[in-house]
C-alpha atoms as a PDB file:
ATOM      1  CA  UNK A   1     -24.122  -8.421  25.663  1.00  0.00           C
ATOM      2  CA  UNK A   2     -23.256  -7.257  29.487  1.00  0.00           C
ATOM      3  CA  UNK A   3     -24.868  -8.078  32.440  1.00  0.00           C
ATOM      4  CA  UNK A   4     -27.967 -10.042  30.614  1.00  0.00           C
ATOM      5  CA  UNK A   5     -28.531  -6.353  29.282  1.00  0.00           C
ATOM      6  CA  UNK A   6     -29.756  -7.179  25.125  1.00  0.00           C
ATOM      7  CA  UNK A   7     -28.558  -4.398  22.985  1.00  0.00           C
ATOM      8  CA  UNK A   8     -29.581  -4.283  19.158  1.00  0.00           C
ATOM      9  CA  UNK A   9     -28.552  -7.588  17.432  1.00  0.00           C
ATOM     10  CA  UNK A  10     -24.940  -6.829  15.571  1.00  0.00           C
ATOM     11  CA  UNK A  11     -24.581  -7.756  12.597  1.00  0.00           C
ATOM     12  CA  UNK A  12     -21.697  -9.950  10.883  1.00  0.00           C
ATOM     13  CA  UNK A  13     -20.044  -6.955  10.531  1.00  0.00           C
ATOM     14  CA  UNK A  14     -20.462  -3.464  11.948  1.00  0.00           C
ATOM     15  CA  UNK A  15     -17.162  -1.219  10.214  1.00  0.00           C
ATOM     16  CA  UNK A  16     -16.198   2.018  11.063  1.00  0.00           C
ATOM     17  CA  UNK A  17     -15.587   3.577   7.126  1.00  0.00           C
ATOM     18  CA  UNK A  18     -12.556   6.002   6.661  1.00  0.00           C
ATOM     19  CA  UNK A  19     -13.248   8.675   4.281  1.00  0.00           C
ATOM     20  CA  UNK A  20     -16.945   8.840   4.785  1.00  0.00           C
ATOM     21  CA  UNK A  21     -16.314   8.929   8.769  1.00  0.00           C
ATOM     22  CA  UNK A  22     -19.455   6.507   9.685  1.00  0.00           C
ATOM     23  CA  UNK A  23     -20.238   3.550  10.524  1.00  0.00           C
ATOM     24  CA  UNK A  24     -21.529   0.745   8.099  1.00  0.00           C
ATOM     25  CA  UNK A  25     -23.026  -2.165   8.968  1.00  0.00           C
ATOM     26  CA  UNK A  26     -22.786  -5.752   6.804  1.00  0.00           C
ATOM     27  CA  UNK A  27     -24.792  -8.707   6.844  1.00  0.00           C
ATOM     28  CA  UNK A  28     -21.623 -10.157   5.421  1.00  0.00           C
ATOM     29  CA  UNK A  29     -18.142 -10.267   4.812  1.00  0.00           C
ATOM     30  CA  UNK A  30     -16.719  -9.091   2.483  1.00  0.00           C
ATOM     31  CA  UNK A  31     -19.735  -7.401   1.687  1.00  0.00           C
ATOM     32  CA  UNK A  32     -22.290  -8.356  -0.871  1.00  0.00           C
ATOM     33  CA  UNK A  33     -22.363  -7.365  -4.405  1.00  0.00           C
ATOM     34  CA  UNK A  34     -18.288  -6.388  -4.426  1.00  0.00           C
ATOM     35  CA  UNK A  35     -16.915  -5.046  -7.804  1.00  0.00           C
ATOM     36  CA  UNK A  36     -13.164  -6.666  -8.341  1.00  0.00           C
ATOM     37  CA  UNK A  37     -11.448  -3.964 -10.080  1.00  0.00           C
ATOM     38  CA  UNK A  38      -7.604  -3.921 -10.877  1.00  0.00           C
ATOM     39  CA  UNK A  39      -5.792  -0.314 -10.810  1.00  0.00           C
ATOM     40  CA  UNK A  40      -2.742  -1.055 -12.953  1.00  0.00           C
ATOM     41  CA  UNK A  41       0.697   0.645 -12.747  1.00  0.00           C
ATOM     42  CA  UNK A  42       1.820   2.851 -15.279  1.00  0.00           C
ATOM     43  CA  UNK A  43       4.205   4.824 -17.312  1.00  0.00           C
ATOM     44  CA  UNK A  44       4.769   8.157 -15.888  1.00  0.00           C
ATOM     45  CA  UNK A  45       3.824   7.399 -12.214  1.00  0.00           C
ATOM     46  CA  UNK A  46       0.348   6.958 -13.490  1.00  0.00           C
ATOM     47  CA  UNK A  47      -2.570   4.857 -11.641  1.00  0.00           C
ATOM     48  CA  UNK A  48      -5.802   3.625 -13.698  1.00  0.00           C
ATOM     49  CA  UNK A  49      -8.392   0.964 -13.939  1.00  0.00           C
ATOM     50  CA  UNK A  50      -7.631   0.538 -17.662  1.00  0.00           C
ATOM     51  CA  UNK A  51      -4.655  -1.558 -18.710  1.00  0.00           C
ATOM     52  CA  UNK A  52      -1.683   0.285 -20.403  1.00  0.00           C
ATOM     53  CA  UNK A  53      -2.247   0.348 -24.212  1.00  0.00           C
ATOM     54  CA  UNK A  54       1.889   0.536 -24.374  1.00  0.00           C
ATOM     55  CA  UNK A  55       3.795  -2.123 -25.706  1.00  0.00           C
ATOM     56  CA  UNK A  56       7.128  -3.772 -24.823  1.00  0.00           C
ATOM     57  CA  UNK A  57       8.441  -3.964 -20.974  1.00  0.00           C
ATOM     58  CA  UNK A  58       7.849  -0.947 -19.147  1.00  0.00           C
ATOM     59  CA  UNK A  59       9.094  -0.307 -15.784  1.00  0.00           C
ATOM     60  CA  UNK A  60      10.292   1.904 -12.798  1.00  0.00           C
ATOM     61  CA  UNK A  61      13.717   1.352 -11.132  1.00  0.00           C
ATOM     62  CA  UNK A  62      15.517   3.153  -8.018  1.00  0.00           C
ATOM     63  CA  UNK A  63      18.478   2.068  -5.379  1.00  0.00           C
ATOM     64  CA  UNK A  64      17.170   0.759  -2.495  1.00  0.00           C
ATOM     65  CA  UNK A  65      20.238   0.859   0.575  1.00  0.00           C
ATOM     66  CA  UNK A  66      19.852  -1.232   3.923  1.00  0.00           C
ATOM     67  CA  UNK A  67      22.176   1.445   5.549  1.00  0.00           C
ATOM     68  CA  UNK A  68      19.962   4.496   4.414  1.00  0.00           C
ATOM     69  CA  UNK A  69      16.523   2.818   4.949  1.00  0.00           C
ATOM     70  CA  UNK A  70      12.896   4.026   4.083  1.00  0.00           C
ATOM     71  CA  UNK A  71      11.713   4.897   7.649  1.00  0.00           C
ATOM     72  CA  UNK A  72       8.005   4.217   9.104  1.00  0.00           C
ATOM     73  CA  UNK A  73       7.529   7.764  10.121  1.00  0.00           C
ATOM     74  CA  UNK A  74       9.160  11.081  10.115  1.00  0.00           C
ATOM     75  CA  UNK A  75       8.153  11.698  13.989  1.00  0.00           C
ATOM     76  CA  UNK A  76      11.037  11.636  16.229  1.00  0.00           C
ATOM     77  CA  UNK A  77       9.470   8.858  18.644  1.00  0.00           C
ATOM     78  CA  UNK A  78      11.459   6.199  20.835  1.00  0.00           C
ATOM     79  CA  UNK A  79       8.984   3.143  19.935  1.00  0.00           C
ATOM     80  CA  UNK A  80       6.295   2.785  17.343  1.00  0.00           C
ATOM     81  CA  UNK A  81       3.582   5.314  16.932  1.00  0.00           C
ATOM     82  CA  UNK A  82      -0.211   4.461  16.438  1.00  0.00           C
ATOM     83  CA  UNK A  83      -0.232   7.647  14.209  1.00  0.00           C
ATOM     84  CA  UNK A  84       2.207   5.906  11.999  1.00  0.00           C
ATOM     85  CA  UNK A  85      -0.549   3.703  10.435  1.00  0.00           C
ATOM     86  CA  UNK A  86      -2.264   7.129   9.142  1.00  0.00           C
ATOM     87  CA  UNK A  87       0.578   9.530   8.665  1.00  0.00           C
ATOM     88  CA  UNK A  88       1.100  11.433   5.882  1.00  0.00           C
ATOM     89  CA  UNK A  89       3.552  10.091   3.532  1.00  0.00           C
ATOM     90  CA  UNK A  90       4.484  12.518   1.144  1.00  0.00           C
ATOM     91  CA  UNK A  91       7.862  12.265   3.442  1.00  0.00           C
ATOM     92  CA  UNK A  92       8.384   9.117   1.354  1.00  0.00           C
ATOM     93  CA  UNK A  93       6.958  10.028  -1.384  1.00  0.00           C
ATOM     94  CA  UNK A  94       9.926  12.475  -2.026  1.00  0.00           C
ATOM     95  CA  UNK A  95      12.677  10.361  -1.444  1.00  0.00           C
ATOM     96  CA  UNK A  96      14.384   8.524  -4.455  1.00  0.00           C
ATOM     97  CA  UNK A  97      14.293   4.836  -3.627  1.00  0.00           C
ATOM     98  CA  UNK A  98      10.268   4.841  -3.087  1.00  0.00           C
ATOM     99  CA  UNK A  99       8.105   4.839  -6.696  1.00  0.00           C
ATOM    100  CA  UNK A 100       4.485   6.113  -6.712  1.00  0.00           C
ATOM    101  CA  UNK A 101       1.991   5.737  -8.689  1.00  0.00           C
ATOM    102  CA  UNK A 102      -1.376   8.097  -8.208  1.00  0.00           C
ATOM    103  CA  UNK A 103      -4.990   8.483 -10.440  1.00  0.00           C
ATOM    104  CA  UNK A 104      -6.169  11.590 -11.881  1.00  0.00           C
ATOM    105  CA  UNK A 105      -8.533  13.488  -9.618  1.00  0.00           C
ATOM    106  CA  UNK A 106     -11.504  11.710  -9.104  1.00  0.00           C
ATOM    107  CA  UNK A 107     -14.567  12.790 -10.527  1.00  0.00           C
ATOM    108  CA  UNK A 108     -17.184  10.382  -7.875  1.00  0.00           C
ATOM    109  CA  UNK A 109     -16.506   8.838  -4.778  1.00  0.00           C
ATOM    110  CA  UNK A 110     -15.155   5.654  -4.393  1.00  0.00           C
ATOM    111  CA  UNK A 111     -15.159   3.213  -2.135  1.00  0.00           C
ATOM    112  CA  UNK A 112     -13.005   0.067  -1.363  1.00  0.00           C
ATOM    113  CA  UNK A 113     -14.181  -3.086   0.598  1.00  0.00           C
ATOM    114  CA  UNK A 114     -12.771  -6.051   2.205  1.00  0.00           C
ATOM    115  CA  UNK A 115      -9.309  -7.643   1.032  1.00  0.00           C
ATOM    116  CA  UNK A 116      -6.658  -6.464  -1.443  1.00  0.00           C
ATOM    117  CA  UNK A 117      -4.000  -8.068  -3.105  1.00  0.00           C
ATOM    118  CA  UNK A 118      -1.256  -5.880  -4.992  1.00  0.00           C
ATOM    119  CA  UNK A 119       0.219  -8.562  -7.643  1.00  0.00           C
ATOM    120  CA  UNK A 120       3.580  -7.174  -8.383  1.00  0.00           C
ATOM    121  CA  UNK A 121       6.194  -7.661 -11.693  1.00  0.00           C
ATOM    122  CA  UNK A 122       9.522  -6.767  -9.811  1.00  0.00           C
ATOM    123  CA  UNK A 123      13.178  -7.654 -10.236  1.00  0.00           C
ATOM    124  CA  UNK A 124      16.089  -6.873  -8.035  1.00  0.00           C
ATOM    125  CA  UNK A 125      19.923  -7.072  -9.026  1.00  0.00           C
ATOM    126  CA  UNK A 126      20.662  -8.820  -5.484  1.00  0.00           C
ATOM    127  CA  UNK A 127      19.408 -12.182  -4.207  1.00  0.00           C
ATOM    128  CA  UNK A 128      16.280 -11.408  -1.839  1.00  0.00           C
ATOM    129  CA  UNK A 129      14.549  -8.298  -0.645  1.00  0.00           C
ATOM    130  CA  UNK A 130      11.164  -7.019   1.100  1.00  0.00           C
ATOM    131  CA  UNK A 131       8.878  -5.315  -1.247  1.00  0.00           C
ATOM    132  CA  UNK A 132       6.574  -2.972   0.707  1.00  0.00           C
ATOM    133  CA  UNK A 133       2.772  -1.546  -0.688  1.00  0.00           C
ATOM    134  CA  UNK A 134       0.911   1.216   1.105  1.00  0.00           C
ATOM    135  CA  UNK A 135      -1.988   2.325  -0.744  1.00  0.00           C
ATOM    136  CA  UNK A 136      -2.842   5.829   0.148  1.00  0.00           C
ATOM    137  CA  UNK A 137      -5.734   8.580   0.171  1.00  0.00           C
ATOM    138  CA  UNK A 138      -4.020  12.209  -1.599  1.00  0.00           C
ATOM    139  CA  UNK A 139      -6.625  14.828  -0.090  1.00  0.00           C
ATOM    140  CA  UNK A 140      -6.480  18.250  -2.895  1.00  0.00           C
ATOM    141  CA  UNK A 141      -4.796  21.054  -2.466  1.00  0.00           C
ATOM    142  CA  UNK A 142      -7.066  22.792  -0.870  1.00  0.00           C
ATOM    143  CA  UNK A 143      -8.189  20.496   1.757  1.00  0.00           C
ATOM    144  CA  UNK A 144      -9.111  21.382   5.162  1.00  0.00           C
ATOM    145  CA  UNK A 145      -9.489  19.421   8.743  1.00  0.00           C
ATOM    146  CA  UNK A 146     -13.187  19.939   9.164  1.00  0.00           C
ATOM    147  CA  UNK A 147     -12.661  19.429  12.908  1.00  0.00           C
ATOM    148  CA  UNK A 148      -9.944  22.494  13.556  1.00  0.00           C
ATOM    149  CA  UNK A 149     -12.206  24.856  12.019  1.00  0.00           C
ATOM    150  CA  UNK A 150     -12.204  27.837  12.041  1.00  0.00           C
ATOM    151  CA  UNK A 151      -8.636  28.121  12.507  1.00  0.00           C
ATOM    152  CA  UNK A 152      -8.311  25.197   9.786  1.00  0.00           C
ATOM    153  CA  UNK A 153      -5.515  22.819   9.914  1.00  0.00           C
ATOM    154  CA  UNK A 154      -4.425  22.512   6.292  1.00  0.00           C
ATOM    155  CA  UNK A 155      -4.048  19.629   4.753  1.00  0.00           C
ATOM    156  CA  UNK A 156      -3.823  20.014   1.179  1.00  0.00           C
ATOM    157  CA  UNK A 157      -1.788  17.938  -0.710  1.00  0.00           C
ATOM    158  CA  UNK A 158      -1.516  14.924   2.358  1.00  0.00           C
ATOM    159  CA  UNK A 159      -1.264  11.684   1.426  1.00  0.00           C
ATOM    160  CA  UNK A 160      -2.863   9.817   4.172  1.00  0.00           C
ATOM    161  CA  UNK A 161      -1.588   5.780   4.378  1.00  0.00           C
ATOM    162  CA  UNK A 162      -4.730   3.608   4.343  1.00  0.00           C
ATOM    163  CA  UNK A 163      -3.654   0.468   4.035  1.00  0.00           C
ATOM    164  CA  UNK A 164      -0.094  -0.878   4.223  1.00  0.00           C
ATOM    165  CA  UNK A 165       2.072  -4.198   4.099  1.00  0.00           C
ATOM    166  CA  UNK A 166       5.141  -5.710   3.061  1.00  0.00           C
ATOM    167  CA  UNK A 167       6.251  -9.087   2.352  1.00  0.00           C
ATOM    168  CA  UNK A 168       9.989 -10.771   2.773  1.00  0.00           C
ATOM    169  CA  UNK A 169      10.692 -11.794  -0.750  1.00  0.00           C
ATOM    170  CA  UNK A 170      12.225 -14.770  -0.255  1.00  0.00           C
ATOM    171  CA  UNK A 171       8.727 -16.131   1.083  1.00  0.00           C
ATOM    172  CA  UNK A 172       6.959 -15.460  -1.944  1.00  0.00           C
ATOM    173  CA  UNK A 173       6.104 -18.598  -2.771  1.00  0.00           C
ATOM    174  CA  UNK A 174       6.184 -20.350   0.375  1.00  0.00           C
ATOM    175  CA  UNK A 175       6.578 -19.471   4.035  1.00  0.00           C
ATOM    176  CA  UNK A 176       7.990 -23.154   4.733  1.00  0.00           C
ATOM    177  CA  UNK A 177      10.206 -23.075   1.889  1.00  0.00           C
ATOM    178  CA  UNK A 178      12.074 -19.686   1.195  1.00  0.00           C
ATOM    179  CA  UNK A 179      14.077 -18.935  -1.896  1.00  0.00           C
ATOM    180  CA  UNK A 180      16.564 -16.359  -3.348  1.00  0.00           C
ATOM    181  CA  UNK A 181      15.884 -14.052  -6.034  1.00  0.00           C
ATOM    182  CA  UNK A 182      17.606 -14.813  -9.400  1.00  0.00           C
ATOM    183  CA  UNK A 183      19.759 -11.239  -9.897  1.00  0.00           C
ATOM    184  CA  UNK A 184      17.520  -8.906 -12.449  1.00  0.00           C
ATOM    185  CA  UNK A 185      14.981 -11.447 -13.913  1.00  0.00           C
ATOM    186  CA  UNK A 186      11.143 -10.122 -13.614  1.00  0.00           C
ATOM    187  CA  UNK A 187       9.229 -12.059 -11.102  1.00  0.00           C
ATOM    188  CA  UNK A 188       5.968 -12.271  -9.295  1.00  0.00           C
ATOM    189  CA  UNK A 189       5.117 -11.700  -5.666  1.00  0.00           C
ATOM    190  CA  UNK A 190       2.103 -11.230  -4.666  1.00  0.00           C
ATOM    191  CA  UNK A 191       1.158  -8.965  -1.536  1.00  0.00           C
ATOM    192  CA  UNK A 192      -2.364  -9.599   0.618  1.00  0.00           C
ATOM    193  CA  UNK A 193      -2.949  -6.363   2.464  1.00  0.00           C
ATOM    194  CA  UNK A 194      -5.348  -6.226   5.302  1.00  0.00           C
ATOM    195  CA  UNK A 195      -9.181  -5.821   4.498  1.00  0.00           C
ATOM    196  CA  UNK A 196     -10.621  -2.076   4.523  1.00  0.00           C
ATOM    197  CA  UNK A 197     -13.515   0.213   3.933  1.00  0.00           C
ATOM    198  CA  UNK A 198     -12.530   2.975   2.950  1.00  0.00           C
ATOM    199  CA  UNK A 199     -14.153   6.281   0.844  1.00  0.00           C
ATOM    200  CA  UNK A 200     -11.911   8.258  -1.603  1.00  0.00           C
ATOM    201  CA  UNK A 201     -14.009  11.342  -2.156  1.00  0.00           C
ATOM    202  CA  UNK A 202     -14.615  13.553  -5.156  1.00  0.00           C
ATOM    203  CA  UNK A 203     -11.397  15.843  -5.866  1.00  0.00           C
ATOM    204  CA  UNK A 204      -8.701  13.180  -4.203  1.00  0.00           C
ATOM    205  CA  UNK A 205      -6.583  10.584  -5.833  1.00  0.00           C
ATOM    206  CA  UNK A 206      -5.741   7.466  -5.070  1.00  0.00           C
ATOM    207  CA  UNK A 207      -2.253   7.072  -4.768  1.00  0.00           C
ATOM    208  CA  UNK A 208      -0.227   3.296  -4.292  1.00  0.00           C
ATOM    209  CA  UNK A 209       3.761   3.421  -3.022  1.00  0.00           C
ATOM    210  CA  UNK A 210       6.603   0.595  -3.712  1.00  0.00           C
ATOM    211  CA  UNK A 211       9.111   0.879  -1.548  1.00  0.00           C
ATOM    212  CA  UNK A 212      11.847  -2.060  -0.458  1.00  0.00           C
ATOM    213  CA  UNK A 213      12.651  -0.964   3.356  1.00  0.00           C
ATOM    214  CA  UNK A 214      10.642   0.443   6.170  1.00  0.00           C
ATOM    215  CA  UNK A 215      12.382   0.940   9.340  1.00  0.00           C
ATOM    216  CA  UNK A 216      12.992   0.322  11.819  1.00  0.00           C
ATOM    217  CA  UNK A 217       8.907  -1.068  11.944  1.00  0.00           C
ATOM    218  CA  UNK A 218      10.556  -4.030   9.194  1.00  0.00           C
ATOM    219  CA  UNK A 219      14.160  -5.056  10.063  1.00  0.00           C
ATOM    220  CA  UNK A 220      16.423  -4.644   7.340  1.00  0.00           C
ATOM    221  CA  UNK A 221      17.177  -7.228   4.528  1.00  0.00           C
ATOM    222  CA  UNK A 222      20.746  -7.585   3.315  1.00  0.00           C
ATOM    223  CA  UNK A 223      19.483  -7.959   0.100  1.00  0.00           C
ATOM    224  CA  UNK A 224      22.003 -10.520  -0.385  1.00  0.00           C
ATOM    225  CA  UNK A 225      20.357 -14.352   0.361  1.00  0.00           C
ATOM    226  CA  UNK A 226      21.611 -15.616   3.569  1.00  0.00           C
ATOM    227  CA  UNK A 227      20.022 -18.742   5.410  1.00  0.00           C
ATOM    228  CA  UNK A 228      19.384 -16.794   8.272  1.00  0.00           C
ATOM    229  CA  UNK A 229      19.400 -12.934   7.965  1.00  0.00           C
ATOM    230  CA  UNK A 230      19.783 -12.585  11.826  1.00  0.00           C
ATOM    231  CA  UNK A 231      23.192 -13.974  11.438  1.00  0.00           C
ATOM    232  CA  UNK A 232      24.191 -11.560   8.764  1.00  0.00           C
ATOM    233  CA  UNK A 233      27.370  -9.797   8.740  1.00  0.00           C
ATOM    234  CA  UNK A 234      27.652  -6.549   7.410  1.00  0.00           C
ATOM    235  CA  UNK A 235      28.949  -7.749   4.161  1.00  0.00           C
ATOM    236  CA  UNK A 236      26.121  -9.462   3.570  1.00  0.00           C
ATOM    237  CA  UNK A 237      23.966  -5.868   3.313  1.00  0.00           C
ATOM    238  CA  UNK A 238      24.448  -4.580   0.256  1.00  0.00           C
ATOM    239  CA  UNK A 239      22.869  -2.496  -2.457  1.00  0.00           C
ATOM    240  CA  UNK A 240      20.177  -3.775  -4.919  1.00  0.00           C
ATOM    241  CA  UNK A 241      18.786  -1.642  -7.804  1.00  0.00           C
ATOM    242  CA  UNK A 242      14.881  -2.781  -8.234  1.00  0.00           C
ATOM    243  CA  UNK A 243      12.757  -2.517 -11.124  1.00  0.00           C
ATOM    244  CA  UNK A 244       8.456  -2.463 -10.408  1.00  0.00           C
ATOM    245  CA  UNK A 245       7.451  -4.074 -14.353  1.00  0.00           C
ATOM    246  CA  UNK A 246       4.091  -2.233 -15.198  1.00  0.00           C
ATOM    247  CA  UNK A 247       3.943  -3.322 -18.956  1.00  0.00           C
ATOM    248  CA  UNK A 248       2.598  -6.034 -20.900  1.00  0.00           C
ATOM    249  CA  UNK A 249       1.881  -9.543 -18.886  1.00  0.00           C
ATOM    250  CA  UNK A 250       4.393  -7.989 -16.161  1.00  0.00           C
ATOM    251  CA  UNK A 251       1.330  -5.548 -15.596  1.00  0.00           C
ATOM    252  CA  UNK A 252       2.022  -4.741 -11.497  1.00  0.00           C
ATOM    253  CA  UNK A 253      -1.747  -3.788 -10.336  1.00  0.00           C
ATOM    254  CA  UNK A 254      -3.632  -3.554  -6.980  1.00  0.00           C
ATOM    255  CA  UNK A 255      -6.956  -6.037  -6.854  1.00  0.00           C
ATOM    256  CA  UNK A 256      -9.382  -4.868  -5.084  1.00  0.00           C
ATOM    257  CA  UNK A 257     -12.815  -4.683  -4.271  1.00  0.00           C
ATOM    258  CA  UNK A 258     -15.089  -1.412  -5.035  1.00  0.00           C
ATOM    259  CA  UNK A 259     -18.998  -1.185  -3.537  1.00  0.00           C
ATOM    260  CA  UNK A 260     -21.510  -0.267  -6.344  1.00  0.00           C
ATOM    261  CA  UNK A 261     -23.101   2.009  -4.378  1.00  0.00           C
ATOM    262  CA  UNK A 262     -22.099   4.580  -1.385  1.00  0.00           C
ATOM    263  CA  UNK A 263     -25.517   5.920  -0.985  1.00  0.00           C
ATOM    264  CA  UNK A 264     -27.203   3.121   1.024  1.00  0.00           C
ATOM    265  CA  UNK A 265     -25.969   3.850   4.645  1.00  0.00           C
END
């Protein structure tokens, strides 16, 4: 409150919701009456909330190069963007060293609520690497900007970042206490992304994107341990080829939290 003025009492939360474009407000947080869900990775580039009925170790693999990194954006900018955080990705999307997964089109509305963890099977043929998740909002095909009407910016087919973060692999398991990778054997890492609210309507998918650079907003990882990276040499960067596991008890999946209900605003 300013200058002694009293305003309406806030509550423990008052949250702007992207998707829906409102405001929500929480007595707490994370909000009451949360569903945990888990959207499992699949065969095929495939996203569901059922668990693969496959059998046997499944999994995605691509080359991920330090000296051809997966950039942030694909603005030309000289520092970082604030558009970054909701650009459309489908400019990584297309490149070979990034795997998607996506859901069929939705047939309801959706919406996601307060912290998510992606728990990820993964395996890498060097000694340490970054392991990036961005989970992201693909609007249909036929998808307009409500706002540039009538001349209608198009946005069909976007995939709009929601959430993103990335984790330095050899910190999986402790920040105090890092660790290499042993070459090509299937291990966890868990990644906490930052809380949201967030509305995928009718008619979009939900998309999720594994990726193991992002620069220059991540310096790069040699890929090869070193005790310090900042005193790497340039032997020390080298390729890795990474596999994301999505079968079996190596099921990769994104936890989250889904409210029961969008109609009580």
């Amino acid at each position: 409150f300013l200058k002694d003025v009293c305003g309406e009492p806030l509550p423990e939360a008052y949250v702007f919701e992207t998707g829906a474009n409102e405001w929500r407000r929480f007595e707490t947080w994370p909000p009451e009456g949360l569903e945990h869900r888990d959207l499992y990775f699949q065969s095929g580039g495939s996203l569901s909330f059922e668990t693969s009925t496959g059998e046997g170790e499944g999994y995605d693999e691509y080359v991920s190069d330090p000296a051809k990194p997966v950039p942030f954006t694909e603005a030309v900018a000289k520092e970082m963007t604030k558009e970054y955080m909701t650009d459309d990705q489908r400019f990584a999307s297309r490149r070979p060293d990034v795997v998607t997964y996506q859901t069929e089109v939705l047939e309801e509305d959706i919406t996601f609520a307060g912290p998510m963890e992606a728990e990820l099977w993964v395996s890498t043929s060097g000694t340490d690497s970054d392991w990036v998740v961005k989970l992201i909002d693909v609007f249909p095909n036929d998808a307009m900007d409500p706002e540039d009407l009538p001349k209608g910016k198009h946005l069909g087919g976007c995939q709009m970042m929601v959430r993103s973060e990335v984790i330095r692999g050899r910190y999986r398991n402790s920040y105090e206490r890092p660790e290499p990778f042993t070459p090509n054997v299937a291990t966890q890492v868990k990644v906490m992304l930052q809380d949201t609210l967030h509305t995928f309507q009718k008619g979009h998918r939900i998309m999720v994107q594994v990726q193991s650079t992002w620069f220059p907003l991540v310096d790069r990882n040699p890929q090869k341990y070193v005790d310090n990276i900042f005193l790497a040499d340039e032997t020390d960067f080298v390729k890795a080829t990474q596999r994301v596991y999505h079968g079996g008890a190596q099921a990769s999946r994104l936890r989250v939290g889904v409210l029961r209900s969008t109609t009580d605003r």
